[in-house]
N, C-alpha and C. Protein backbone atom coordinates (compact mmCIF):
# COMPACT_ATOMS: atom_id res chain seq x y z
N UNK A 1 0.57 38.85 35.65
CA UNK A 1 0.22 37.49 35.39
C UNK A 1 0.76 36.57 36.49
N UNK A 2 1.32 37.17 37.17
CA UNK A 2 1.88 36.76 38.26
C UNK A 2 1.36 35.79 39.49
N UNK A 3 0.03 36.38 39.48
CA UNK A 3 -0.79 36.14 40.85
C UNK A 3 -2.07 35.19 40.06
N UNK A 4 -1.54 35.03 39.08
CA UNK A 4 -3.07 33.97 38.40
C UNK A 4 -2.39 32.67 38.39
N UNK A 5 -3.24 31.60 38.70
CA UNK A 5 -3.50 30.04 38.57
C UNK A 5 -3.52 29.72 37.10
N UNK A 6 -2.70 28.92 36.66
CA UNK A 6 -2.86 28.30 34.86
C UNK A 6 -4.02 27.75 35.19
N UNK A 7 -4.88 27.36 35.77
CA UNK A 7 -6.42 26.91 36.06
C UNK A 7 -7.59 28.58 35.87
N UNK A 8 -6.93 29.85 35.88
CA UNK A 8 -7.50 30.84 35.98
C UNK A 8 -7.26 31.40 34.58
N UNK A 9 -6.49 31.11 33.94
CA UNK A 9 -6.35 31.57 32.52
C UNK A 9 -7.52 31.66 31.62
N UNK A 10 -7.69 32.23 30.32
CA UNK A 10 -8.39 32.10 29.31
C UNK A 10 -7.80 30.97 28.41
N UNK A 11 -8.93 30.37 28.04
CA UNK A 11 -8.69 29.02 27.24
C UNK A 11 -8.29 29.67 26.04
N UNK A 12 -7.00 29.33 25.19
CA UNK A 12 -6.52 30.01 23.85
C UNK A 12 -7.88 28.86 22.67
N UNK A 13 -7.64 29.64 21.59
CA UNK A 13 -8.59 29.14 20.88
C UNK A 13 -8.02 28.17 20.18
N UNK A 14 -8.28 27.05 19.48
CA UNK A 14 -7.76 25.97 18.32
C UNK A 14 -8.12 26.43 17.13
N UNK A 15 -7.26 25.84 16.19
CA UNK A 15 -6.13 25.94 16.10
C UNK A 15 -4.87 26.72 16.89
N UNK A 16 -3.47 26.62 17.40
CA UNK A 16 -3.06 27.83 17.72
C UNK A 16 -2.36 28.37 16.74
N UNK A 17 -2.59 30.01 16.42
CA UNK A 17 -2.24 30.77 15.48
C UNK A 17 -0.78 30.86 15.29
N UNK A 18 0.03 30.92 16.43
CA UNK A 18 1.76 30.71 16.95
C UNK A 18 2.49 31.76 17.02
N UNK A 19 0.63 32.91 17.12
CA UNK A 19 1.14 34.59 17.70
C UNK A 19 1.06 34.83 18.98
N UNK A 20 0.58 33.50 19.77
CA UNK A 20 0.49 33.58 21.01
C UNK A 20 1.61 33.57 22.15
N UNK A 21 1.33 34.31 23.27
CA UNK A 21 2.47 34.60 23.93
C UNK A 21 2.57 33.47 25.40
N UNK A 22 3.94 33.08 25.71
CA UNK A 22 3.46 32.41 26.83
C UNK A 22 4.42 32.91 27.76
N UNK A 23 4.27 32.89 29.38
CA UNK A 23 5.78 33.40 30.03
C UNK A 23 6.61 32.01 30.00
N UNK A 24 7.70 31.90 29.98
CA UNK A 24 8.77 31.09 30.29
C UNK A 24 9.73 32.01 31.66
N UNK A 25 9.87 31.08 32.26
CA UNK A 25 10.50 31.43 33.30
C UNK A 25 12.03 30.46 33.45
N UNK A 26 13.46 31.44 33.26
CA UNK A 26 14.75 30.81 32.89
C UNK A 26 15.52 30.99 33.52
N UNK A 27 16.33 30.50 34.72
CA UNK A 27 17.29 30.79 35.56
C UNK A 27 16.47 32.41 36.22
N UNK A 28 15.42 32.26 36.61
CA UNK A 28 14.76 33.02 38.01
C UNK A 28 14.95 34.43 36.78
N UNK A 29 14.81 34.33 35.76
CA UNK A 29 14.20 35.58 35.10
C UNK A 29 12.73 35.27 34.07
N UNK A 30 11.89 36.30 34.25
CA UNK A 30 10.46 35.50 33.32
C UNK A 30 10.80 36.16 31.89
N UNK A 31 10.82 35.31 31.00
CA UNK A 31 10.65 36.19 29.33
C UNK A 31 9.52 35.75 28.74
N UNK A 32 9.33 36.14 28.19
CA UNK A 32 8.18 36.01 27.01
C UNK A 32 8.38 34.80 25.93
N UNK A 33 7.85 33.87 25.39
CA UNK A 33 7.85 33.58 24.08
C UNK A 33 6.90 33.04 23.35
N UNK A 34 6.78 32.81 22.13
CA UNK A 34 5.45 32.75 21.06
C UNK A 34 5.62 31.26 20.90
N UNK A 35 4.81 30.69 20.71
CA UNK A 35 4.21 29.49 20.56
C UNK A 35 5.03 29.29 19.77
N UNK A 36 5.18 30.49 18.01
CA UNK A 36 5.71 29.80 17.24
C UNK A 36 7.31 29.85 17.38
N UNK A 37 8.08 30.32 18.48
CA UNK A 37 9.10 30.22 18.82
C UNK A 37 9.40 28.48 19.18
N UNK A 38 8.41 28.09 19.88
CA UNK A 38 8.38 26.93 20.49
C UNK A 38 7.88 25.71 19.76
N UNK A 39 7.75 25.78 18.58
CA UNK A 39 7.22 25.04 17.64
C UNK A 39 8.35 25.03 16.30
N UNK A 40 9.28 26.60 16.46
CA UNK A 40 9.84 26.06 15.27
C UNK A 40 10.65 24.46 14.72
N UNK A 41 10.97 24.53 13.80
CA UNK A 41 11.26 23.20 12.94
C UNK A 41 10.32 22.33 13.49
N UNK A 42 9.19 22.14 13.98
CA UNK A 42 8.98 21.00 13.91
C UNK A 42 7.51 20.77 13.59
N UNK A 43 7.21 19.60 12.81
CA UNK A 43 5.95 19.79 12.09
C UNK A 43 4.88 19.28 13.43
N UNK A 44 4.11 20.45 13.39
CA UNK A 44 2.95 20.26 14.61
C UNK A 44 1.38 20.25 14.02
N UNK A 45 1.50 20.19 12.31
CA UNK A 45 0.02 20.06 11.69
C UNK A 45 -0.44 18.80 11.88
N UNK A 46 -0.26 17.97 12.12
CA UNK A 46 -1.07 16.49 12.67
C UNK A 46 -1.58 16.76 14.09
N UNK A 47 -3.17 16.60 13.55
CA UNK A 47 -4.42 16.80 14.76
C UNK A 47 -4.46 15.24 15.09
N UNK A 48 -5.25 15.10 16.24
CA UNK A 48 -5.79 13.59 16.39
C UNK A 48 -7.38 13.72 15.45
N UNK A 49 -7.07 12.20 14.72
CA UNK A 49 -7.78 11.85 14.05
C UNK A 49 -9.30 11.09 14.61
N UNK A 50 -10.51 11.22 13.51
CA UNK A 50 -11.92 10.81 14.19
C UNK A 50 -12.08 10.28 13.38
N UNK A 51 -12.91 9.42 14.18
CA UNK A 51 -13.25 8.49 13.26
C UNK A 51 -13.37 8.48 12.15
N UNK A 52 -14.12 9.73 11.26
CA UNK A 52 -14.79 9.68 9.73
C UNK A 52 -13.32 10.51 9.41
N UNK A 53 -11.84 11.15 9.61
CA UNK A 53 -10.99 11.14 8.96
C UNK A 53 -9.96 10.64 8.63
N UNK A 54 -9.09 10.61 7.41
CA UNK A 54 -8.19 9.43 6.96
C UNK A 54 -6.49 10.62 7.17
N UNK A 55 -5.66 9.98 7.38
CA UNK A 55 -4.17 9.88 7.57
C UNK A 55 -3.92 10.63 6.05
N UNK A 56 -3.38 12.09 5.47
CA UNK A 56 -2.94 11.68 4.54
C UNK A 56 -1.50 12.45 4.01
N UNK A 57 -0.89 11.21 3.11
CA UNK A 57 0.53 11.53 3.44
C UNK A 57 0.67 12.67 1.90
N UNK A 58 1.14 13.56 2.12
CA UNK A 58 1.20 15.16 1.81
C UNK A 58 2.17 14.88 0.69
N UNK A 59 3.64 14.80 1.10
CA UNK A 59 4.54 13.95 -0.05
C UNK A 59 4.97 13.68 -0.43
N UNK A 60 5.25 12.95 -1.88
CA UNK A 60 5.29 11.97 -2.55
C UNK A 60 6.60 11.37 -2.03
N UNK A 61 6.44 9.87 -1.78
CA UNK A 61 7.99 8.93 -1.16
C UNK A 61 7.79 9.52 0.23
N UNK A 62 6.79 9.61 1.56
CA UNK A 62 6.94 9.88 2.44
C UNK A 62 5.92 8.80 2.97
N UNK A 63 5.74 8.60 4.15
CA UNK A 63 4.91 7.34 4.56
C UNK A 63 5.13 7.33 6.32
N UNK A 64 4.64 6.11 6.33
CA UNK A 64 4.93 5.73 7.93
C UNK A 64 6.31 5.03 8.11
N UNK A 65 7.25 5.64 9.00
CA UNK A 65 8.38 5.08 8.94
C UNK A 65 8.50 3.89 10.22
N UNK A 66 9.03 3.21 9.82
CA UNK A 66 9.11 1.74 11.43
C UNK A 66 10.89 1.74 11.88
N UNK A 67 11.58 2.65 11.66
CA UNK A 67 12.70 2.48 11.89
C UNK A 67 13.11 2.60 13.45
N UNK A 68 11.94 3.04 14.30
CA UNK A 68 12.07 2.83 15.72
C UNK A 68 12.20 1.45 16.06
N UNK A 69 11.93 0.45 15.52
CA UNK A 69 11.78 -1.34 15.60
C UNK A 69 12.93 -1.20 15.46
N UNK A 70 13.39 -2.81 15.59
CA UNK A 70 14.29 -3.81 15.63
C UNK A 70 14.26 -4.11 14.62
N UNK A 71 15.19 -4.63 13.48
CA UNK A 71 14.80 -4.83 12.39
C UNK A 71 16.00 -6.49 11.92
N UNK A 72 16.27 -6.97 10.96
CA UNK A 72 16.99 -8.04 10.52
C UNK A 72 18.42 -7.55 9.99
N UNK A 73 18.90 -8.28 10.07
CA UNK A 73 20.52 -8.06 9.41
C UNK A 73 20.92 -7.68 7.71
N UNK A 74 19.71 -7.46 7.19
CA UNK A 74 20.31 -6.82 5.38
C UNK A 74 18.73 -5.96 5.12
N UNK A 75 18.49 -5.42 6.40
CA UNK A 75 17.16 -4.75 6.03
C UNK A 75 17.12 -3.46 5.38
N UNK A 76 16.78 -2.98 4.14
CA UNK A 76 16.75 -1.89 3.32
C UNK A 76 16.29 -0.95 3.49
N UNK A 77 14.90 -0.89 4.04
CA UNK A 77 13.75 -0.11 3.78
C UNK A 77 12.90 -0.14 5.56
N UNK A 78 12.49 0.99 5.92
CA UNK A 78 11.53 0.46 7.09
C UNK A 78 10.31 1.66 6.82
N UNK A 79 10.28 1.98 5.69
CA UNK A 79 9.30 3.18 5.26
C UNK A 79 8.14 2.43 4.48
N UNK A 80 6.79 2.67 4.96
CA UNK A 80 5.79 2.40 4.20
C UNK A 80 5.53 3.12 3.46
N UNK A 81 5.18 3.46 2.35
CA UNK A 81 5.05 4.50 1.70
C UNK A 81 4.07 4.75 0.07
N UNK A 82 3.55 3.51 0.49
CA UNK A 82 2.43 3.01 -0.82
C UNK A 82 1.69 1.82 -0.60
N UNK A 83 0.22 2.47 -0.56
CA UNK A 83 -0.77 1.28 -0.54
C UNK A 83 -2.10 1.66 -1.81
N UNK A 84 -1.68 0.67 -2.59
CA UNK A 84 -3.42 0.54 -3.62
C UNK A 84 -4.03 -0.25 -3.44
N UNK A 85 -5.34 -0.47 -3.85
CA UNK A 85 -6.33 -1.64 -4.41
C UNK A 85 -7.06 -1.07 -5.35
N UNK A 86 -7.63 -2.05 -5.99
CA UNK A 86 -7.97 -1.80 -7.36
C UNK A 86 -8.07 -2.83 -8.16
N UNK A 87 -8.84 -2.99 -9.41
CA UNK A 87 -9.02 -3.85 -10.57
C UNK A 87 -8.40 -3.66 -12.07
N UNK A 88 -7.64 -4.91 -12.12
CA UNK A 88 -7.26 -4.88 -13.55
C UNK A 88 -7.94 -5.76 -14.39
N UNK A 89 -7.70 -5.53 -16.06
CA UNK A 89 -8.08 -6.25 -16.92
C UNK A 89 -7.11 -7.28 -17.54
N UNK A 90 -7.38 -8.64 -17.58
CA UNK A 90 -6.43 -9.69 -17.84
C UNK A 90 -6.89 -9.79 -19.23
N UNK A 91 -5.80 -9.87 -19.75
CA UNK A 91 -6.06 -10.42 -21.26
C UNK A 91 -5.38 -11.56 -22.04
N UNK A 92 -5.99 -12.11 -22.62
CA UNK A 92 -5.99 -13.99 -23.06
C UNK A 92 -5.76 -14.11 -24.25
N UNK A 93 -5.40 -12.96 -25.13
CA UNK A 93 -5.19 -13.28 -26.68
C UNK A 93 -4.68 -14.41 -26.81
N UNK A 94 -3.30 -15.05 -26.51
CA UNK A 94 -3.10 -16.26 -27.25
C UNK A 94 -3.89 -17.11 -26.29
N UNK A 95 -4.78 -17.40 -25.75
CA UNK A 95 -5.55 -18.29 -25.02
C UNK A 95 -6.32 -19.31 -26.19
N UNK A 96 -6.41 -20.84 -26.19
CA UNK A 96 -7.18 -21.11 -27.19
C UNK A 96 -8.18 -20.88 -27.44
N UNK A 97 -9.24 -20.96 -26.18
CA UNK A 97 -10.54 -20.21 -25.48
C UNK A 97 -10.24 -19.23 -24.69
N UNK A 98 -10.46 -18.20 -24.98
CA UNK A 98 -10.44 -17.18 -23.87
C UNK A 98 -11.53 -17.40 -22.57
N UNK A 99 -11.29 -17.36 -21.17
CA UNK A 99 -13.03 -17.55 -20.38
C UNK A 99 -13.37 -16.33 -20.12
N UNK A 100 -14.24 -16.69 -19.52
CA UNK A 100 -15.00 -15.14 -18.97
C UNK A 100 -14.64 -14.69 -17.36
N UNK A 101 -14.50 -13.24 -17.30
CA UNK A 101 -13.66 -12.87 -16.21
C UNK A 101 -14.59 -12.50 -15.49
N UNK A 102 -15.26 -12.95 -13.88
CA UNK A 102 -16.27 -12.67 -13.00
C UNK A 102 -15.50 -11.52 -12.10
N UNK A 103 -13.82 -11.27 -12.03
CA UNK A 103 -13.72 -10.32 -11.35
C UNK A 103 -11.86 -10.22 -11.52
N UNK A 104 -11.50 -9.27 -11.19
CA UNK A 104 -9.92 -9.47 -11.52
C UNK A 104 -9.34 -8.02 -10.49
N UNK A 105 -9.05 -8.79 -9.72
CA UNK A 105 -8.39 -7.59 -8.44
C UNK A 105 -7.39 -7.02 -8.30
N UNK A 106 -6.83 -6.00 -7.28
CA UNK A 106 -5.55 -6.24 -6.88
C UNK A 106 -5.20 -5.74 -6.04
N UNK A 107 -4.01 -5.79 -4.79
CA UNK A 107 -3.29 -4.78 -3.66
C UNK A 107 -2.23 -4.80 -4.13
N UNK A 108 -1.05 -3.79 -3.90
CA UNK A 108 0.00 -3.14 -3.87
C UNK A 108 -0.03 -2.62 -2.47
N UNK A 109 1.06 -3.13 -1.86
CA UNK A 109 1.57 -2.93 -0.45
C UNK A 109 3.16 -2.69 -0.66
N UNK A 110 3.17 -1.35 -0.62
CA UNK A 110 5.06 -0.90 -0.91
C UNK A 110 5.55 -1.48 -2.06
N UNK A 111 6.28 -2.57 -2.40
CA UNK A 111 6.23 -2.76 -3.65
C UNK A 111 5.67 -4.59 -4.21
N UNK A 112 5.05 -4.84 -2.65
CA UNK A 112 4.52 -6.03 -2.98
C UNK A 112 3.10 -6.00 -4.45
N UNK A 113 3.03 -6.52 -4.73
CA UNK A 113 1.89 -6.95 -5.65
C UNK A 113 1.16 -8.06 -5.60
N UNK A 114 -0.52 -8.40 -4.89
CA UNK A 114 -0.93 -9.39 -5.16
C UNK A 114 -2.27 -9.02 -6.00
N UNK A 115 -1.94 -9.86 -7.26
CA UNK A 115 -3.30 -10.53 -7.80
C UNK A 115 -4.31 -11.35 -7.94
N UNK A 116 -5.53 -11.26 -7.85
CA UNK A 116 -6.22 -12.22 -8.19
C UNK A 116 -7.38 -12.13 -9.23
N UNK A 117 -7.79 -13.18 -9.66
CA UNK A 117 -7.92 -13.61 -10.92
C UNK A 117 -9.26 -14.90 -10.54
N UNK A 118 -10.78 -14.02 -10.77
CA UNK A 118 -11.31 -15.32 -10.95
C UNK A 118 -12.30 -15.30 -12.39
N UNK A 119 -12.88 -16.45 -13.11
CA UNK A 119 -12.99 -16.70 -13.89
C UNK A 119 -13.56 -18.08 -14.02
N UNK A 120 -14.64 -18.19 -15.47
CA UNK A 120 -15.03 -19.51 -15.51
C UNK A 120 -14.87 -19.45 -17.15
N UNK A 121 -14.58 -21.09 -17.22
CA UNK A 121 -14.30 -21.54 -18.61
C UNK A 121 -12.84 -20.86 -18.86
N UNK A 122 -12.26 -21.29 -20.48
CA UNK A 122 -11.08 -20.87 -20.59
C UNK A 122 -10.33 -22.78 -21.58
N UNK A 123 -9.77 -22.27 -22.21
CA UNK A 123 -8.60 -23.41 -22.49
C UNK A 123 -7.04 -23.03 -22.86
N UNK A 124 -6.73 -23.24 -22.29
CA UNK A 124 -4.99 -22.92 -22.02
C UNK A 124 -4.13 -24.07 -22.77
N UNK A 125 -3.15 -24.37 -24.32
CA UNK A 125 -2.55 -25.19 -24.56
C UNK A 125 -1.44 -25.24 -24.13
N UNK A 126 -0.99 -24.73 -23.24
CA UNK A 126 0.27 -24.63 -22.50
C UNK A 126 1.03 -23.57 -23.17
N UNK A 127 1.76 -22.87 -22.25
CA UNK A 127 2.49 -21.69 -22.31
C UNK A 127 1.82 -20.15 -22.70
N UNK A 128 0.61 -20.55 -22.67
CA UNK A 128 -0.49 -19.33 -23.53
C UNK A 128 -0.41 -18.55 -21.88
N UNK A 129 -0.12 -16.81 -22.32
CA UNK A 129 0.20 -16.13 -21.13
C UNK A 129 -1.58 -15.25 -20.72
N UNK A 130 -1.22 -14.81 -19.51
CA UNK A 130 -2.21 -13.77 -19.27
C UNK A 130 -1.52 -12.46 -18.97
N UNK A 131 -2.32 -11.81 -20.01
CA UNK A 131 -1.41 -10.21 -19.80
C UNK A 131 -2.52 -9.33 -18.88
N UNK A 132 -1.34 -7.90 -19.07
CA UNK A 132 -2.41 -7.12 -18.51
C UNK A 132 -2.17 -6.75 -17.02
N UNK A 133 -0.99 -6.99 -16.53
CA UNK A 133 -1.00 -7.40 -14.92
C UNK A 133 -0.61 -5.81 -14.97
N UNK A 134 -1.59 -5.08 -13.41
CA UNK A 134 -1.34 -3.58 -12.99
C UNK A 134 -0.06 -3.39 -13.29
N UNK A 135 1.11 -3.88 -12.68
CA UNK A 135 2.38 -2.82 -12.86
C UNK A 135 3.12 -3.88 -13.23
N UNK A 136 4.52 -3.27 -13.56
CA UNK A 136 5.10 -4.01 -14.56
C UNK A 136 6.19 -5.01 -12.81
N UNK A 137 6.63 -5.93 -13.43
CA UNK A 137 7.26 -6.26 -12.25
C UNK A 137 8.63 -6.09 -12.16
N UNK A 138 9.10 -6.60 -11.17
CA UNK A 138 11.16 -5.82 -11.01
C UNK A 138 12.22 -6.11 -12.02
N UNK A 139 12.85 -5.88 -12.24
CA UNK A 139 13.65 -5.79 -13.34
C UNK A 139 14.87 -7.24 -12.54
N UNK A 140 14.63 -7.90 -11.30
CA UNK A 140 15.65 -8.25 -10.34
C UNK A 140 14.70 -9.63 -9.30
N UNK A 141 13.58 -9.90 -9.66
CA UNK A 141 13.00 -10.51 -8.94
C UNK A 141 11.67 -11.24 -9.83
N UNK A 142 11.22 -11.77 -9.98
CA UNK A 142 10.30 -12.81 -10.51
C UNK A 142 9.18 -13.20 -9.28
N UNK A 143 7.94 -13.62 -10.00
CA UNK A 143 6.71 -13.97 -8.97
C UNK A 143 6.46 -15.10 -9.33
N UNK A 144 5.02 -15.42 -8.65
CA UNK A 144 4.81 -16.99 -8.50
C UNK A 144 3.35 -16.76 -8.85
N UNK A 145 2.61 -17.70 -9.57
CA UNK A 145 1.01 -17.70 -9.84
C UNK A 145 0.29 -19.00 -9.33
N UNK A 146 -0.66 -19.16 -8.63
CA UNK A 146 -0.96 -20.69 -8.56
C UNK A 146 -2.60 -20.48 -7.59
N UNK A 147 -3.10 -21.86 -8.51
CA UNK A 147 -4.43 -21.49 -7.67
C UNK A 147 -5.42 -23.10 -8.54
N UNK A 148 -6.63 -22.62 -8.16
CA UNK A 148 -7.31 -23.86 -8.47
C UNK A 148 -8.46 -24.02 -9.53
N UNK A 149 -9.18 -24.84 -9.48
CA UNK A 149 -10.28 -24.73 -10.17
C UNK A 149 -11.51 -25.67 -9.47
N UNK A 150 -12.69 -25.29 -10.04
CA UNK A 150 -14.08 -26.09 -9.37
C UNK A 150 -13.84 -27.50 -9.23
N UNK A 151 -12.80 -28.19 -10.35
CA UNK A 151 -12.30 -29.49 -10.40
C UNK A 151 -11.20 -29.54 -9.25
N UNK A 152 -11.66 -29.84 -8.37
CA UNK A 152 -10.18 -30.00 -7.40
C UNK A 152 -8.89 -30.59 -8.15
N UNK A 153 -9.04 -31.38 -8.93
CA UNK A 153 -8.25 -31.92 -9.75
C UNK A 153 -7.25 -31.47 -10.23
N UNK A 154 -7.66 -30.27 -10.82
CA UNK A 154 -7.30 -29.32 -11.80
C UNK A 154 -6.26 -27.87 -10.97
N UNK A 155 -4.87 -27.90 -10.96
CA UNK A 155 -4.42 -27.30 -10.25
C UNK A 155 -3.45 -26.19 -11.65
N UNK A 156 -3.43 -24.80 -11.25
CA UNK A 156 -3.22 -23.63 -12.12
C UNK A 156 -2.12 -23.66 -11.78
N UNK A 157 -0.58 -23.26 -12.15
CA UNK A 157 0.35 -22.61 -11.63
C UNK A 157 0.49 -22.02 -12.97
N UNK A 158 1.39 -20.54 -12.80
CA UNK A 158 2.66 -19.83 -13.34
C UNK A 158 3.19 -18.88 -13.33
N UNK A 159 3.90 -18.41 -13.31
CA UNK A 159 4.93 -17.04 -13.18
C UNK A 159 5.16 -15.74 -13.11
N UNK A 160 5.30 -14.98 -12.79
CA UNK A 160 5.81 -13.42 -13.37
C UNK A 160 7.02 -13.39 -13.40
N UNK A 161 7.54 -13.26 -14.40
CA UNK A 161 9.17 -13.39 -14.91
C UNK A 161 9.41 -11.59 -14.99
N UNK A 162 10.69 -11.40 -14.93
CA UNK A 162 10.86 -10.08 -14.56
C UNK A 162 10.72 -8.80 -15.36
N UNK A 163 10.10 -7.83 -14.93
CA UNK A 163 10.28 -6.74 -16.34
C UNK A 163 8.91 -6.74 -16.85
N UNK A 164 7.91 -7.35 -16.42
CA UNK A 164 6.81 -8.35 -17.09
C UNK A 164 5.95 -7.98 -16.56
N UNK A 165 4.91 -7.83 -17.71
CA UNK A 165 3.12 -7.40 -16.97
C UNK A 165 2.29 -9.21 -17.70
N UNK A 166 3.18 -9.74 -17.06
CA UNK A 166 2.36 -11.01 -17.90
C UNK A 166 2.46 -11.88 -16.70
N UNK A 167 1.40 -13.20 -16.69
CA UNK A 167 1.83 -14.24 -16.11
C UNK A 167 1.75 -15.65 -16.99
N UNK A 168 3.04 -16.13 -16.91
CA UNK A 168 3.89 -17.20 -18.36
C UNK A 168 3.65 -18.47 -17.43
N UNK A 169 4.38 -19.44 -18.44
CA UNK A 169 4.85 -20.22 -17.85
C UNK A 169 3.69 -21.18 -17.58
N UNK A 170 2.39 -21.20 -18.19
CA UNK A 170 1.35 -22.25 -18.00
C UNK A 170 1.01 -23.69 -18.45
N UNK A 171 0.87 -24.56 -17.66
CA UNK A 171 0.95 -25.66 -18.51
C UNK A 171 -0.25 -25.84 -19.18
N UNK A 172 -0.33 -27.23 -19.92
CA UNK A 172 -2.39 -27.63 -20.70
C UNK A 172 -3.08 -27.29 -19.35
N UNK A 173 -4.44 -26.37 -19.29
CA UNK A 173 -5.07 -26.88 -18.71
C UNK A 173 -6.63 -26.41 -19.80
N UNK A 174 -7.76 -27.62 -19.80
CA UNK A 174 -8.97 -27.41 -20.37
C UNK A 174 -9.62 -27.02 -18.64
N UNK A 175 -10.14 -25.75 -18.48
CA UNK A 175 -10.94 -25.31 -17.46
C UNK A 175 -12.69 -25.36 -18.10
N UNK A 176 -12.80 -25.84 -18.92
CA UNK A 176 -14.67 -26.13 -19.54
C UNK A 176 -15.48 -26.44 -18.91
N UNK A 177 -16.22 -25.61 -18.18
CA UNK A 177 -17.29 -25.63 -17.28
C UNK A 177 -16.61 -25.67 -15.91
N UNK A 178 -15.75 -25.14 -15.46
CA UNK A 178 -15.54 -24.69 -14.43
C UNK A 178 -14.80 -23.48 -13.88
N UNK A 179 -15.29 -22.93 -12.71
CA UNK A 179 -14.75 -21.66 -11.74
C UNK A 179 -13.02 -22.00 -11.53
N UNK A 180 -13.06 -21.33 -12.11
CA UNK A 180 -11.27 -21.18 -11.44
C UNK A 180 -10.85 -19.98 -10.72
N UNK A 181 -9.70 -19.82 -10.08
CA UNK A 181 -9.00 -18.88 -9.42
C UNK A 181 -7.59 -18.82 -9.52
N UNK A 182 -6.81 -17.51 -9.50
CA UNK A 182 -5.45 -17.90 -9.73
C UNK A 182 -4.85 -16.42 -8.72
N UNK A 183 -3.86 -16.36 -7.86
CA UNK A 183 -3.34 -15.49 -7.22
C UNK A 183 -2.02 -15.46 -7.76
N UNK A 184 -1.47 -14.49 -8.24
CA UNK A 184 0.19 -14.18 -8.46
C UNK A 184 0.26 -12.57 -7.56
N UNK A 185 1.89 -12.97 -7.07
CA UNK A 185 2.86 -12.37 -6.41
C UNK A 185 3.67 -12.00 -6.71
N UNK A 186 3.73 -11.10 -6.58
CA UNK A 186 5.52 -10.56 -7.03
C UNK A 186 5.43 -9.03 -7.07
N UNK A 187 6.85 -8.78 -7.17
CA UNK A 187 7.63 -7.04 -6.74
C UNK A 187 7.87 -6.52 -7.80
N UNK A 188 7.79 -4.95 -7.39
CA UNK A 188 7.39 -3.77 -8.34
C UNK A 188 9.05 -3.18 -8.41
């Protein structure tokens, strides 16, 4: 193998199997070794990706880590490691009028949570909650709800209090004959 050009070789096939042999040449002696000599510990199953395939993380609590960055002075976490979207169902039992729900969303980004919430009609006598929210929220942190209606006038706020698949905390509002919207935030 001596007298051949790495340009004169046979192309090994893909995948490599890691029964393959290569020379290494070490302090002016040539030895032999196997691919999978040269691969041990380290994970070499990530191909480059095409267009029509997706990233996927194998598992569970493993993700994209950012701990090569720079990060802030009480930073916890630099692991991504959960993304949803998806639709939930809000529910209005103590609502005086319940309205009708045109769509009810959501993302989960690590343990962020945003909802949204649109809807027409509805009467709210204050403090009447909306349940139903995807995940329950932190046992250590509280969210925020707020948004509008077709009445510019007419402005929504209230809460996710902790521990809680609800959003509280609403004041009067009559929404009767109009589109509203409401986004709440908060951690899982």
């Amino acid at each position: 193998m001596a007298d051949k050009k790495i340009s004169g070789l046979p192309s090994a096939s893909t995948p490599l199997a890691g029964t393959e042999v290569l020379p290494l040449v070490q302090s002016g002696v040539t030895d032999q070794v196997s691919v999978a000599n040269l691969t041990a510990g380290r994970d070499v199953s990530v191909k480059k990706l095409n267009a029509t395939d997706n990233f996927v993380v194998g598992t569970a609590g493993k993700g994209i880590d950012f701990s090569a960055n720079s990060h802030a002075a009480g930073m916890t976490s630099e692991l991504l490691n959960d993304y949803e979207e998806g639709t939930w169902t809000p529910v209005f039992a103590t609502w005086t009028t319940a309205p009708s729900v045109i769509f009810a969303t959501y993302t989960k980004i690590g343990r962020q949570v945003t909802v949204t919430l649109y809807a027409n009609n509805g009467v709210n006598a204050g403090g009447q909650d909306i349940t139903g929210l995807p995940f329950t929220s932190s046992a250590t942190s509280a969210g925020a709800a707020f948004g509008s209606s077709s009445e510019i006038t007419t402005v929504i706020r209230g809460s996710v209090t902790q521990s809680s698949t609800n959003i509280t905390n609403f004041p009067t509002n009559n929404l009767t004959s109009q589109y509203w919207q409401i986004v709440a935030v908060y951690f899982v």
